[in-house]
Protein backbone atom coordinates (compact mmCIF):
# COMPACT_ATOMS: atom_id res chain seq x y z
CA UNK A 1 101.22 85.54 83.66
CA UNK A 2 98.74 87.23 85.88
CA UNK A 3 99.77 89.16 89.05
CA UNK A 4 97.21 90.29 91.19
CA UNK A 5 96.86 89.91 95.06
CA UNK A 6 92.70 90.20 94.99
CA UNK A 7 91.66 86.04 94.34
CA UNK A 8 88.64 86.74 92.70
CA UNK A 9 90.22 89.46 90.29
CA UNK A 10 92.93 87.08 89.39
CA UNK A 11 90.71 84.15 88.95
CA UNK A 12 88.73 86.37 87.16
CA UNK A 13 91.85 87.46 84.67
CA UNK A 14 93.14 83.88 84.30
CA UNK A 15 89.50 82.68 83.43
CA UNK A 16 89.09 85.04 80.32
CA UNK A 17 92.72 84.19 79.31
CA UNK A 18 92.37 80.37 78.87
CA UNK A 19 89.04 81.21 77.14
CA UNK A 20 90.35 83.23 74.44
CA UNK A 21 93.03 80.34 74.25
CA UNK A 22 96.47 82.02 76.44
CA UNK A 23 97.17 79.54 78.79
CA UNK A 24 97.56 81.74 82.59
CA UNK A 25 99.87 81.29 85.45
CA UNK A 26 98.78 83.11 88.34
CA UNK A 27 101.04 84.70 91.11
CA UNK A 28 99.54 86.67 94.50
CA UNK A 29 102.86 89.43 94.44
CA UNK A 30 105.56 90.53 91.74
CA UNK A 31 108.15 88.80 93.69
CA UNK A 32 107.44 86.18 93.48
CA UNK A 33 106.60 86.27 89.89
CA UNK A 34 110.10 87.94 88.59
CA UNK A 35 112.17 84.87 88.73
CA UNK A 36 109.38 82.77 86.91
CA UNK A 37 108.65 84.87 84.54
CA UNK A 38 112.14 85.27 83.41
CA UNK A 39 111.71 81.16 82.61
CA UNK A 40 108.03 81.11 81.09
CA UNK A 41 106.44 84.83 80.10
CA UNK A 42 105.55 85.80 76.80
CA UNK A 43 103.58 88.42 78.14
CA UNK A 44 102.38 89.74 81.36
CA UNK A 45 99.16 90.72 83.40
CA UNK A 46 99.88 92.81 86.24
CA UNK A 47 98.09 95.05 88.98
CA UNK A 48 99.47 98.36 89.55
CA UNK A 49 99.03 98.30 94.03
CA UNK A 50 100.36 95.02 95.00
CA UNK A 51 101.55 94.21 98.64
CA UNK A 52 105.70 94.73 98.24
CA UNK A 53 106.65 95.33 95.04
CA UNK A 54 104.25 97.24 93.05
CA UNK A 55 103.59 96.79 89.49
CA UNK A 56 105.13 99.74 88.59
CA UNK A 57 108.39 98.60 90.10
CA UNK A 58 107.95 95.02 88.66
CA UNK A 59 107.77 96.49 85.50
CA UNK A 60 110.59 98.62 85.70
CA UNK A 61 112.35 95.49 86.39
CA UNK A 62 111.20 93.63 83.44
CA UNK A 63 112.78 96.49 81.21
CA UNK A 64 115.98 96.58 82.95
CA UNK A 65 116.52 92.35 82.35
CA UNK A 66 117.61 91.36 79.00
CA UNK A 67 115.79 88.31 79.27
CA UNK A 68 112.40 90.09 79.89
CA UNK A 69 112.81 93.50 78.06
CA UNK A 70 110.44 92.54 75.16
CA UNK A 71 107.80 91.12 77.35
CA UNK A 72 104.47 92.88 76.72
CA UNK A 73 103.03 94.16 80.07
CA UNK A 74 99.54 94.89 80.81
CA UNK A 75 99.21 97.13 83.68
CA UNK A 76 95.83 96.98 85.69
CA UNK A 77 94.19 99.11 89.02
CA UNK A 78 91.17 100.54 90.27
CA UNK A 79 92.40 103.21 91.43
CA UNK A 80 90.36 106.79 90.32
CA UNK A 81 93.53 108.90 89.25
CA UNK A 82 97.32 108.38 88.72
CA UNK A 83 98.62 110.72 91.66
């Protein structure tokens, strides 16, 4: 799963996924992905400054559900420092 709220980033992610053979499901916000990914992740793409829940939080959630604890998380951003 990819979670990023920029289009062309996450069509950009997705793209280089299926080509190395992962199939990608996309989602704009972590919301909205939590729920799903419970169902369908075997691992996880995520950006770090999303609108609501960021992907620090998100993956903070992931940890805390038995059903997602073992999912491998990728975290991206552009930002310049972690402060």
């Amino acid at each position: 799963m990819v979670v990023e709220d920029e289009p062309a980033i996450q069509e950009l992610i997705a793209c280089n996924l299926e080509l190395g053979g992962t199939p990608a499901f996309a989602r704009r916000d972590a919301s909205s992905a939590g729920p799903w990914c419970a169902l369908r992740c075997r691992s996880r793409v995520v950006d770090w400054m999303l609108p609501g829940m960021s992907g620090i939080e998100s993956r903070a959630r992931l940890r805390a559900d038995k059903r997602t604890q073992e999912v491998p998380v990728i975290m991206l951003t552009a930002r310049a420092d972690e402060a």
